[in-house]
Protein backbone atom coordinates (compact mmCIF):
# COMPACT_ATOMS: atom_id res chain seq x y z
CA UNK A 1 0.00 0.00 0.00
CA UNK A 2 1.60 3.42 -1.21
CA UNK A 3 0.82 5.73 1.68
CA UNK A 4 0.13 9.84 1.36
CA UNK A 5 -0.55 12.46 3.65
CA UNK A 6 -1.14 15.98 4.32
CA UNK A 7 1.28 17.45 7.50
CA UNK A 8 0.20 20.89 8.90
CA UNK A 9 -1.26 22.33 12.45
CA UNK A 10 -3.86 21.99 13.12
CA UNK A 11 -5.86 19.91 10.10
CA UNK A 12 -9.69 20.55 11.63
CA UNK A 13 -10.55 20.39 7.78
CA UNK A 14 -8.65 18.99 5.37
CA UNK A 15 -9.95 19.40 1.74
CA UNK A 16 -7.27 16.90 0.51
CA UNK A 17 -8.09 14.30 2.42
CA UNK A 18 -11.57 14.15 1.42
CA UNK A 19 -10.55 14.97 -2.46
CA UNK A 20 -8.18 11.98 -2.70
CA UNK A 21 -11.02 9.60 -1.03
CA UNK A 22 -12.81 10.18 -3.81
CA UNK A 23 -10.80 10.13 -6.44
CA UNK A 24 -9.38 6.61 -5.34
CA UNK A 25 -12.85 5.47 -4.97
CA UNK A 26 -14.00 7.04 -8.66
CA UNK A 27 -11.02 5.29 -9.97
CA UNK A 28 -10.75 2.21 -7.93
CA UNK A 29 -7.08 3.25 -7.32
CA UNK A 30 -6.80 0.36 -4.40
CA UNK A 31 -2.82 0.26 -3.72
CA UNK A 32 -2.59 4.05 -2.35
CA UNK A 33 -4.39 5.75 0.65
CA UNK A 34 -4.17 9.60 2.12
CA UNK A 35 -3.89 10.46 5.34
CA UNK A 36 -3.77 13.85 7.68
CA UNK A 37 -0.69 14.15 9.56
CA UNK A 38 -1.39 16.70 11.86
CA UNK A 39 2.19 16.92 13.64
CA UNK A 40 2.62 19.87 16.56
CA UNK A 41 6.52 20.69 15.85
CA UNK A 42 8.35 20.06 12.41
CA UNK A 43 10.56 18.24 14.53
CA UNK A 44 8.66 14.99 13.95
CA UNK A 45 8.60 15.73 10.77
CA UNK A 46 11.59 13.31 10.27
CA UNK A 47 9.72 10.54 12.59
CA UNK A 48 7.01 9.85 9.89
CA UNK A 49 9.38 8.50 7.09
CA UNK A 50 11.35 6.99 9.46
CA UNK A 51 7.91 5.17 10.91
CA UNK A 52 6.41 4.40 7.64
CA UNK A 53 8.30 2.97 5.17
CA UNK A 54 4.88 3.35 2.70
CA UNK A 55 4.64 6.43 2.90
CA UNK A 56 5.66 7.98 -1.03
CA UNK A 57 4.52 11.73 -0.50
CA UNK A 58 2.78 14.92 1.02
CA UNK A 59 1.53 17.54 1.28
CA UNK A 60 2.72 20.25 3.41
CA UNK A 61 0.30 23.63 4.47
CA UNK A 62 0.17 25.98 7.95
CA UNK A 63 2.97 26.49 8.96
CA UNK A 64 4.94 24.40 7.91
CA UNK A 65 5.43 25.59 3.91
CA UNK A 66 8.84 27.14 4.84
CA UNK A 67 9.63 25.27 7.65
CA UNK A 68 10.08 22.08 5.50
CA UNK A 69 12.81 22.81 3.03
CA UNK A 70 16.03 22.27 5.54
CA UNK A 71 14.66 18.79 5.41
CA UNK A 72 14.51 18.68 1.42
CA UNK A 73 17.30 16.28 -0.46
CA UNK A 74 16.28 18.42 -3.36
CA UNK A 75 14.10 21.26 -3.71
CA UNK A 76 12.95 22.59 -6.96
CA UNK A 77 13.78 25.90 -8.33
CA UNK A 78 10.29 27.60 -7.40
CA UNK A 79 11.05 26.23 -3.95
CA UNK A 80 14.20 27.74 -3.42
CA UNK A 81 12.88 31.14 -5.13
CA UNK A 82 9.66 31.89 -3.09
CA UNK A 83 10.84 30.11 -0.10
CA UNK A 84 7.68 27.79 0.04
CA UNK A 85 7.40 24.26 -0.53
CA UNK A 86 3.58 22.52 -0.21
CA UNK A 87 4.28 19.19 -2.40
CA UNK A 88 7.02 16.23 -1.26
CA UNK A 89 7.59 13.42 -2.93
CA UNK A 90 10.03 10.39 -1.80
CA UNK A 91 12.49 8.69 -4.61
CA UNK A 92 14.95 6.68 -4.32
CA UNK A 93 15.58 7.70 -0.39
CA UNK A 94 15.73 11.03 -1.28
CA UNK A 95 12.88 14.28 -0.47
CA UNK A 96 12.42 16.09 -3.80
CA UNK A 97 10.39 19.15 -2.64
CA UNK A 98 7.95 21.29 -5.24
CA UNK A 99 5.16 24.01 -4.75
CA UNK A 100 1.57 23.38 -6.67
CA UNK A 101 0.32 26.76 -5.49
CA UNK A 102 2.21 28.58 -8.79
CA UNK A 103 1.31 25.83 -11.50
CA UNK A 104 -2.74 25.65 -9.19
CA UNK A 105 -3.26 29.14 -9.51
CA UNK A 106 -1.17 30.27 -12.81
CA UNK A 107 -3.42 27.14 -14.75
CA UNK A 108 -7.05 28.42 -13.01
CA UNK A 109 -6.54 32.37 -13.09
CA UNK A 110 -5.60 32.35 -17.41
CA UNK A 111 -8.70 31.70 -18.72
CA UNK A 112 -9.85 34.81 -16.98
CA UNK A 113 -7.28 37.03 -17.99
CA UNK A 114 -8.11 39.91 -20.56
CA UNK A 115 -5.36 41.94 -22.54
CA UNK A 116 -5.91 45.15 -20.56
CA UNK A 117 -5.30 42.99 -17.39
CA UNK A 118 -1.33 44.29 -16.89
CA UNK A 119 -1.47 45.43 -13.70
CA UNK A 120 -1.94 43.46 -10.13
CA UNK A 121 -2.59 43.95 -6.66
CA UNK A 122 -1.66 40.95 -4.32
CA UNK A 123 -3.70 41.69 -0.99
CA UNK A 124 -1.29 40.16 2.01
CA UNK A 125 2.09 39.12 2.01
CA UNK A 126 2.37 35.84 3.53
CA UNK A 127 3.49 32.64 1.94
CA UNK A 128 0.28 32.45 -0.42
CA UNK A 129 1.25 35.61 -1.69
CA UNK A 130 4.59 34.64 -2.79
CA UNK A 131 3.32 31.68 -5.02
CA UNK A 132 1.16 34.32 -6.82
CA UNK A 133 3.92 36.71 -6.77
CA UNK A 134 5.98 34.19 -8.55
CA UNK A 135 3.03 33.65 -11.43
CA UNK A 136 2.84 37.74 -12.08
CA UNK A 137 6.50 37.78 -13.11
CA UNK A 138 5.83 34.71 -15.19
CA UNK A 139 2.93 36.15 -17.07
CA UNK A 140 4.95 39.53 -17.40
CA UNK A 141 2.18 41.34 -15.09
CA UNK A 142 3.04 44.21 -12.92
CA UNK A 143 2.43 44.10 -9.23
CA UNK A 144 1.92 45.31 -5.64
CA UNK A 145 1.82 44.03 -2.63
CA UNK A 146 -0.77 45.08 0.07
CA UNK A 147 -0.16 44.87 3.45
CA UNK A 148 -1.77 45.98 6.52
CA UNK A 149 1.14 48.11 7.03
CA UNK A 150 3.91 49.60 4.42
CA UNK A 151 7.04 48.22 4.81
CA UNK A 152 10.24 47.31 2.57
CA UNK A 153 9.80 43.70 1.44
CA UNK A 154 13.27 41.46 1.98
CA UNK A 155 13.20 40.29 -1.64
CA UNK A 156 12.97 44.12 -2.75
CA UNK A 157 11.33 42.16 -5.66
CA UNK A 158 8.16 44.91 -5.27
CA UNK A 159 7.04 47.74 -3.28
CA UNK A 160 4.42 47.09 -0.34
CA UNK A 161 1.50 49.77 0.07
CA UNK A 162 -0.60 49.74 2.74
CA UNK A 163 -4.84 49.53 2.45
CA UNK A 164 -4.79 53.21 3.64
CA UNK A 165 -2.67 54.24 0.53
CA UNK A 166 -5.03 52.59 -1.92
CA UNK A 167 -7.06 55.29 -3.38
CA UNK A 168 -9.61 54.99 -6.96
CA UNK A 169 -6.88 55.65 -8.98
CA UNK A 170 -4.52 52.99 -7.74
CA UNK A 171 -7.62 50.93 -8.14
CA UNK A 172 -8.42 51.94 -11.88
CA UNK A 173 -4.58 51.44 -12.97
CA UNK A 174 -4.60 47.51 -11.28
CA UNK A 175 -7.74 45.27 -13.19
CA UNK A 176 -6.60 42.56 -11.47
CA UNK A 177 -6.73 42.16 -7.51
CA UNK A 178 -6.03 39.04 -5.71
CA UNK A 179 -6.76 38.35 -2.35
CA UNK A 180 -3.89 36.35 -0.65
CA UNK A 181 -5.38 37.09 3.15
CA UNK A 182 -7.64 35.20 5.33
CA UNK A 183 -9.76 37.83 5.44
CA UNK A 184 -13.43 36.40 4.82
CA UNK A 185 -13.27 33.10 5.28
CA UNK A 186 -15.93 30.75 7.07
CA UNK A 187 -16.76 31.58 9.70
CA UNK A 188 -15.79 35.18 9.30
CA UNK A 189 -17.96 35.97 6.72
CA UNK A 190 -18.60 39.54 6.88
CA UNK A 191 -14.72 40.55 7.14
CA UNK A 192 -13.48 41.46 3.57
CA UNK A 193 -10.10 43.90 2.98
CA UNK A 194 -10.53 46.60 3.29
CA UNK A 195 -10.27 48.40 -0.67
CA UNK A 196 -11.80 50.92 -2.43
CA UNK A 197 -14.62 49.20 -3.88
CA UNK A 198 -16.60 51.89 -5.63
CA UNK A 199 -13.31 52.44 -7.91
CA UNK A 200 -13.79 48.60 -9.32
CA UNK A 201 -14.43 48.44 -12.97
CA UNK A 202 -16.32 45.55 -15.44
CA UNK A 203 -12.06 45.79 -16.48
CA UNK A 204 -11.71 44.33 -13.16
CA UNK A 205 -10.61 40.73 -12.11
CA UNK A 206 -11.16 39.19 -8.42
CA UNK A 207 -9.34 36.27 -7.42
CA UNK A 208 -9.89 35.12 -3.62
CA UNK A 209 -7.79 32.56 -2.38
CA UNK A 210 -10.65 31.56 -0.47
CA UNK A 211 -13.30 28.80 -1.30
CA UNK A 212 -15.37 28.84 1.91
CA UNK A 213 -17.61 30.52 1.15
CA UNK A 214 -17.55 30.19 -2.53
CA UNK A 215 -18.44 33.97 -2.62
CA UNK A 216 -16.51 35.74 -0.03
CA UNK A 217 -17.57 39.66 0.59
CA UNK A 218 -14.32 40.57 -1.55
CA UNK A 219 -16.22 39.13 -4.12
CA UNK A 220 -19.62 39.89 -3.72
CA UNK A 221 -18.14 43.62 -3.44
CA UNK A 222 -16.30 42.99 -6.64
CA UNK A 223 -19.33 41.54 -8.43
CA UNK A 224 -21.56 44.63 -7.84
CA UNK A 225 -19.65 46.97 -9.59
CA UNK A 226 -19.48 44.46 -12.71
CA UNK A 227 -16.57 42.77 -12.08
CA UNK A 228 -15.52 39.07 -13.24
CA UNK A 229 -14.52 36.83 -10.36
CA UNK A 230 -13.28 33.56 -8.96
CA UNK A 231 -12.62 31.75 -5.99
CA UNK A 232 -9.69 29.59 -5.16
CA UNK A 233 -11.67 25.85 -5.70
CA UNK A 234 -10.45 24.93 -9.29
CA UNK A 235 -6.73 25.73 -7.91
CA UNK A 236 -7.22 23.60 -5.15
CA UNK A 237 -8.52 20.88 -7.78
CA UNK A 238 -5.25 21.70 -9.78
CA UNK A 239 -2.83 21.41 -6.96
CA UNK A 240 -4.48 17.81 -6.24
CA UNK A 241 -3.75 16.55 -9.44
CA UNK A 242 -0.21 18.30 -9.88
CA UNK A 243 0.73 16.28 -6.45
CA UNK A 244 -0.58 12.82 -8.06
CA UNK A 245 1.49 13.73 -11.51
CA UNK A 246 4.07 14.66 -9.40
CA UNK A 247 4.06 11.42 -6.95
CA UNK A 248 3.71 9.26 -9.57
CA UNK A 249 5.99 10.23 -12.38
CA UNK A 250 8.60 7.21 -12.92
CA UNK A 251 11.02 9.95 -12.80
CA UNK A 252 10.91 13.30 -10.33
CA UNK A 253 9.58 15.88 -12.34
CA UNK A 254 12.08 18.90 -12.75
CA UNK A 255 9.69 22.23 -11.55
């Protein structure tokens, strides 16, 4: 039995678990099974290979994204760039490490994307944020971070405003805005960032991270003034399947 997992703390809801239960059952996959691992210190982290030989791969979310890569054999070149790792997979002995938030998100937000869509605002700056950070300069789209408050970012890769800087014009020049933050998600439904939302355009994109609910206020906001609009779902359905291609290759896949 090949053995999978998802480590992070704590894993009250785990939408991997219950998306790889299916999928084995829908495809009467019988030799592999997935598992949460919710582990209180990264310092076991070395105690579940160790204790289960079967085990072939996992997934990694809060807090332990960054936390992980000192115990990576080999971490991919998005790994070592955004500092982030969410996908491991076990060859040969060895812990190949790779992040499925750039190739989820990149793959679910392009259909969506219009010519006049060149500028971005990434609301939050934690680890999410750098995965979608990573996409912008792939796609050749400008970009700012939004934070809570303005500070210098370590990378120096882009400037940081804060939500009180935001005014309608920095909100006509950026058609696409991405929320990155918790903000708005079950059960804090009525919390959305705090932007201004008259300023949004039918030029405007809204992606939210968030897909519980599957219309946070950010969007609902967003939607009023015409703009197009998606949650973060289809990247979590995207990130499943890149961990699957990626634990079952015959070779580790270079990222």
């Amino acid at each position: 039995m090949r053995k999978f997992g998802l480590i992070g703390y704590p894993l009250s809801h785990s939408f991997s678990k219950g998306y790889f239960a299916d999928k084995f059952q829908q495809h009467q996959i019988g030799d592999a099974q997935y598992d949460n691992y919710p582990i209180p210190s990264i310092k076991e982290f070395k105690l579940l290979w160790e204790q289960d030989p079967a085990l072939n791969g996992l997934n990694v979310t809060i807090p332990y994204k960054k936390e992980v890569i000192p115990f990576l054999d080999k971490p991919s070149s998005v790994v070592t760039e955004i500092n982030a790792c969410n996908c491991i997979r076990k060859f040969n002995g060895a812990l190949y490490g790779y992040n499925t938030d750039v190739i989820g998100f990149q793959k679910s937000l392009q259909p969506f994307l219009k010519p006049h869509h060149t500028a971005a605002l990434i609301l939050g700056t934690g680890g999410a944020a750098a995965a979608v950070e990573w996409v912008m300069r792939n796609l050749n789209i400008q970009y700012h971070l939004v934070s809570r408050s303005k500070h210098t970012k370590e990378s120096n890769i882009a400037s940081v405003l804060s939500y009180s800087e935001l005014t309608p014009e920095i909100i006509a020049a950026h058609t696409l805005i991405i929320n990155t933050s918790p903000l708005g998600m079950y059960p804090n439904v009525n919390e959305a960032p705090e932007i201004p939302y008259d300023a949004i355009t039918s030029n405007h994109h809204l992606f939210d991270l968030i897909y519980n609910p599957s219309e946070t206020l950010f969007l609902q906001k967003g939607a009023a003034q015409g703009a197009t609009f998606q949650n973060g779902l289809e990247m979590l359905h995207i990130q499943a399947e890149e961990s699957w291609n990626i634990w079952n290759a015959v070779t580790p896949i270079v990222q």
